[in-house]
Protein backbone atom coordinates (compact mmCIF):
# COMPACT_ATOMS: atom_id res chain seq x y z
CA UNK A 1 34.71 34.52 -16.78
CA UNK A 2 32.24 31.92 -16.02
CA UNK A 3 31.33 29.37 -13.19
CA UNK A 4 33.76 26.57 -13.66
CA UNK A 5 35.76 27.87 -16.17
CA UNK A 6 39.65 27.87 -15.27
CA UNK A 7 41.62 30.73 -15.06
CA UNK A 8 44.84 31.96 -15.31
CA UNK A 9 45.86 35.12 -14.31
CA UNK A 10 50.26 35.89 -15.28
CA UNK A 11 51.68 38.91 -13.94
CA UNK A 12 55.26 40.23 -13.21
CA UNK A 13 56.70 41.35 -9.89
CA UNK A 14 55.23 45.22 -9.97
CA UNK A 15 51.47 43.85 -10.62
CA UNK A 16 51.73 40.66 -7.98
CA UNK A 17 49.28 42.44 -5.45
CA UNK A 18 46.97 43.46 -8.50
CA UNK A 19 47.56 39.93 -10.07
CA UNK A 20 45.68 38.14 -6.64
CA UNK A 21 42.77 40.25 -6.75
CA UNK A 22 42.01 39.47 -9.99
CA UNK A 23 42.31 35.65 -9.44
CA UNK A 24 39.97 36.37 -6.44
CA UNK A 25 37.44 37.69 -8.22
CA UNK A 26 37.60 35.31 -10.94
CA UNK A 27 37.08 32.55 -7.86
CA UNK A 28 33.96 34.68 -6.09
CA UNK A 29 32.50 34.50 -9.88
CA UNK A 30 32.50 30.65 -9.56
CA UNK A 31 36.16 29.97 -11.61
CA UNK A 32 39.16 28.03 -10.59
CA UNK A 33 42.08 30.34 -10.64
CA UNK A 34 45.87 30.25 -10.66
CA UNK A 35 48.18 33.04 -9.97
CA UNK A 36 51.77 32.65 -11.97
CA UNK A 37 54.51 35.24 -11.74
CA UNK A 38 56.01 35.53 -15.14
CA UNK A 39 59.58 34.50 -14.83
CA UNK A 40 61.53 37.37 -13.29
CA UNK A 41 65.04 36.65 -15.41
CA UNK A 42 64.20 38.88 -18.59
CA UNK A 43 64.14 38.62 -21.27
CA UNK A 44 62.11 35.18 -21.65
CA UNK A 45 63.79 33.55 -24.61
CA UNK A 46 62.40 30.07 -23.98
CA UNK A 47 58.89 29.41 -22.91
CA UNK A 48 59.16 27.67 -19.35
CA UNK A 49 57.36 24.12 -18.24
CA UNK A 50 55.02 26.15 -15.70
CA UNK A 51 53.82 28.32 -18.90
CA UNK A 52 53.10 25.75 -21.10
CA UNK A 53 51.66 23.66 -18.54
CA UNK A 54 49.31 26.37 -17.43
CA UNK A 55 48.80 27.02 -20.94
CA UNK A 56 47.23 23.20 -21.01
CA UNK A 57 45.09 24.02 -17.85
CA UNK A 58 43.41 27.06 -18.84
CA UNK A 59 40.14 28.13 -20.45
CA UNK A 60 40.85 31.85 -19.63
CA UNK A 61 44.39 33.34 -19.41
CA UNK A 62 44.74 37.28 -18.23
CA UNK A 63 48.18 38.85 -18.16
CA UNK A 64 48.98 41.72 -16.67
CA UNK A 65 52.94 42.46 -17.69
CA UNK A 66 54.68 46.03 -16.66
CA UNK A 67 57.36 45.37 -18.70
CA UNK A 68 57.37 43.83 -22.59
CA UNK A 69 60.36 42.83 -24.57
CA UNK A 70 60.31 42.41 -27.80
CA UNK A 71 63.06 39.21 -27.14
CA UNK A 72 60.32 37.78 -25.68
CA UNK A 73 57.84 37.95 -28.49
CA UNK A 74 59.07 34.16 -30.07
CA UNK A 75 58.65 32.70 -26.11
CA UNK A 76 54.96 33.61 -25.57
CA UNK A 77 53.92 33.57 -28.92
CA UNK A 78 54.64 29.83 -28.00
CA UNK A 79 52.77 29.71 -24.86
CA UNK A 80 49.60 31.56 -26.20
CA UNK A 81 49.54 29.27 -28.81
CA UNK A 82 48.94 26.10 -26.38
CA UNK A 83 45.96 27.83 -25.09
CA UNK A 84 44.51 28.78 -27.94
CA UNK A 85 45.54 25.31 -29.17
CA UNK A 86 42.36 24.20 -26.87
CA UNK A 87 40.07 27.18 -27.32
CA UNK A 88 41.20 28.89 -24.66
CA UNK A 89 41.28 32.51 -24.49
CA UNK A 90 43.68 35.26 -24.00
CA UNK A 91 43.39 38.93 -22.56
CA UNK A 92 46.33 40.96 -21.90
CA UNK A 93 47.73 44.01 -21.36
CA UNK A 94 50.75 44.97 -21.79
CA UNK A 95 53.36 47.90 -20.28
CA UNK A 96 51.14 48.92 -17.31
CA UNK A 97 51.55 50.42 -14.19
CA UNK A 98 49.87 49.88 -11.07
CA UNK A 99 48.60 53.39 -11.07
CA UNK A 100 47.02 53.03 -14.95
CA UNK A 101 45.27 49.63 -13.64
CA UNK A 102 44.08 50.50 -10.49
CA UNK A 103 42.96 54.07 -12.03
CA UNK A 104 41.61 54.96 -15.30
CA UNK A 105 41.63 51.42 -15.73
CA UNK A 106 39.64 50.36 -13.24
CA UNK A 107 36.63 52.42 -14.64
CA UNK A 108 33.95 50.29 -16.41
CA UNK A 109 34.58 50.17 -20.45
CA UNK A 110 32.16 51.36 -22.84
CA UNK A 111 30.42 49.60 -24.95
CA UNK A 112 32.05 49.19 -28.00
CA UNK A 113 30.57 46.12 -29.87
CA UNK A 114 28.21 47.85 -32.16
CA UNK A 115 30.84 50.23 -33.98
CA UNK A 116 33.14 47.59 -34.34
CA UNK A 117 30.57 45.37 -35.48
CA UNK A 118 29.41 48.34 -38.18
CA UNK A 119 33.26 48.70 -39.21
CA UNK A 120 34.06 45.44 -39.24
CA UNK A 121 30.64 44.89 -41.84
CA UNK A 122 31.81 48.04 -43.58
CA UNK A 123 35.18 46.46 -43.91
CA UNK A 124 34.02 42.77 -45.38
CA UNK A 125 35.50 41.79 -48.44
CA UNK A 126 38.16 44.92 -49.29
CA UNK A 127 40.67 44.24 -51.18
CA UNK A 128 42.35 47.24 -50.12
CA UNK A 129 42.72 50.10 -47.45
CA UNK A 130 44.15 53.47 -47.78
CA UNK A 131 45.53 55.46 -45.31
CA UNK A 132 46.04 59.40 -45.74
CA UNK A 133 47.25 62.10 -42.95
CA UNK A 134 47.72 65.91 -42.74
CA UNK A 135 51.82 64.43 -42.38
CA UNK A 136 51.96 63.44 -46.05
CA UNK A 137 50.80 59.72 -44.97
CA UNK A 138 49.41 58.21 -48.24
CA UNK A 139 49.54 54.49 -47.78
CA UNK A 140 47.64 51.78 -49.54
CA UNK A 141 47.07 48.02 -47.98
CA UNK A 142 46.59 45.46 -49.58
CA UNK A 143 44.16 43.04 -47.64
CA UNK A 144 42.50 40.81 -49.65
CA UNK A 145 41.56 37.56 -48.44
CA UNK A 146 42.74 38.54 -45.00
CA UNK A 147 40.64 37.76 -41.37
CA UNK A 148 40.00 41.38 -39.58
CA UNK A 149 40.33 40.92 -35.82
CA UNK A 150 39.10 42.91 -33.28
CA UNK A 151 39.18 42.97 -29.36
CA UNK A 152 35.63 44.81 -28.91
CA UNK A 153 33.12 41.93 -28.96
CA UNK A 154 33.39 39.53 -26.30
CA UNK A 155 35.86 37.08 -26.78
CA UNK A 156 35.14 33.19 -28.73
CA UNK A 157 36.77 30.29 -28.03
CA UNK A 158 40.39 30.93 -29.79
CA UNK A 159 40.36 34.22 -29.22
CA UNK A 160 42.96 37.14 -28.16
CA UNK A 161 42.02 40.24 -26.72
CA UNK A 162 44.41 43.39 -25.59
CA UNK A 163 43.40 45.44 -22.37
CA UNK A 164 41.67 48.22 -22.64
CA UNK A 165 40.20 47.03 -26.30
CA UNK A 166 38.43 48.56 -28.64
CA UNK A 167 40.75 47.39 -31.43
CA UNK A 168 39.96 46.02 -35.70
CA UNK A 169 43.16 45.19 -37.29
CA UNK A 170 44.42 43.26 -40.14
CA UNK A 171 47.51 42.03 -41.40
CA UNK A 172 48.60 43.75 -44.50
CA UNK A 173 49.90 41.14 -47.50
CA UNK A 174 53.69 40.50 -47.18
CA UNK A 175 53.73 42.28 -50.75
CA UNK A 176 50.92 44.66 -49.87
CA UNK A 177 51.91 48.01 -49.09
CA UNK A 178 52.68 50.68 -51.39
CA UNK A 179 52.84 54.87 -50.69
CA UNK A 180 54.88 56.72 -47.92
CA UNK A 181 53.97 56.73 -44.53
């Protein structure tokens, strides 16, 4: 987070005490912040004004959810995508508990930006990935002309990030998969 940069932090009732902290310390490092609680009537089927609005607002947007439903997928697909809509930028995680955040959690995070920046060069231009485990996984991807994320390097303008990271993904082709996993 940086000095006038505008933050959001979202949380859900569990995390509300954990949730102001982290605003806090995103105003003692110079940001404006805003706490929301995420709507407590679950699942969220419809994105609500105060998301989207705060959405609008933010350069930064944190959420820290103990519960996920996959209902809810549709709803804040829709409100990351007014952020990111601006270049704003997303971190969340996902299914924690107080005890996980304030725990291992809390622990500074390696460094992981120069193995997923050598995978990620490794990875450039394949067509295809296979997958094989001692379960009788034999899977091949096809990839080709896909964009390989990560959530390792620090985060650009646009980008989403899950908590802890350390993540390269891709998207497989609709059409792309072929073998037994």
């Amino acid at each position: 987070v940086r000095t006038g940069e505008r933050v959001r932090v979202i949380v859900d009732r569990p995390l509300l005490a954990e949730g102001d902290q982290m605003a806090a310390a995103a105003e003692s490092s110079g940001a404006e912040a805003r706490l929301l609680r995420f709507p407590q009537a679950r699942p969220l089927l419809e994105p609500t004004a105060e998301l989207l609005a705060s959405s609008d607002w933010a350069d930064v947007s944190i959420g820290l959810l103990g519960e996920t439903w996959s209902e809810e997928l549709p709803a804040r697909r829709a409100i990351l995508d007014r952020l990111l809509a601006h270049g704003g930028r997303a971190i969340a995680c996902d299914a924690i508990d107080v005890e996980t955040l304030t725990g291992e959690l809390s622990e500074p995070m390696p460094d992981l930006g120069p193995a997923a920046r050598e995978l990620l060069a490794a990875l450039d231009g394949a067509r295809e990935i296979r997958v094989r485990g001692a379960a009788g996984t034999d899977l091949v991807l096809r990839v080709d002309g896909r964009r390989w994320l990560d959530d390792a390097l620090p985060l650009a303008p646009g980008g989403v990030a899950n908590f802890p990271g350390g993540e390269v993904c891709v998207a497989p082709l609709a059409e792309g998969a072929d073998g037994v996993l």
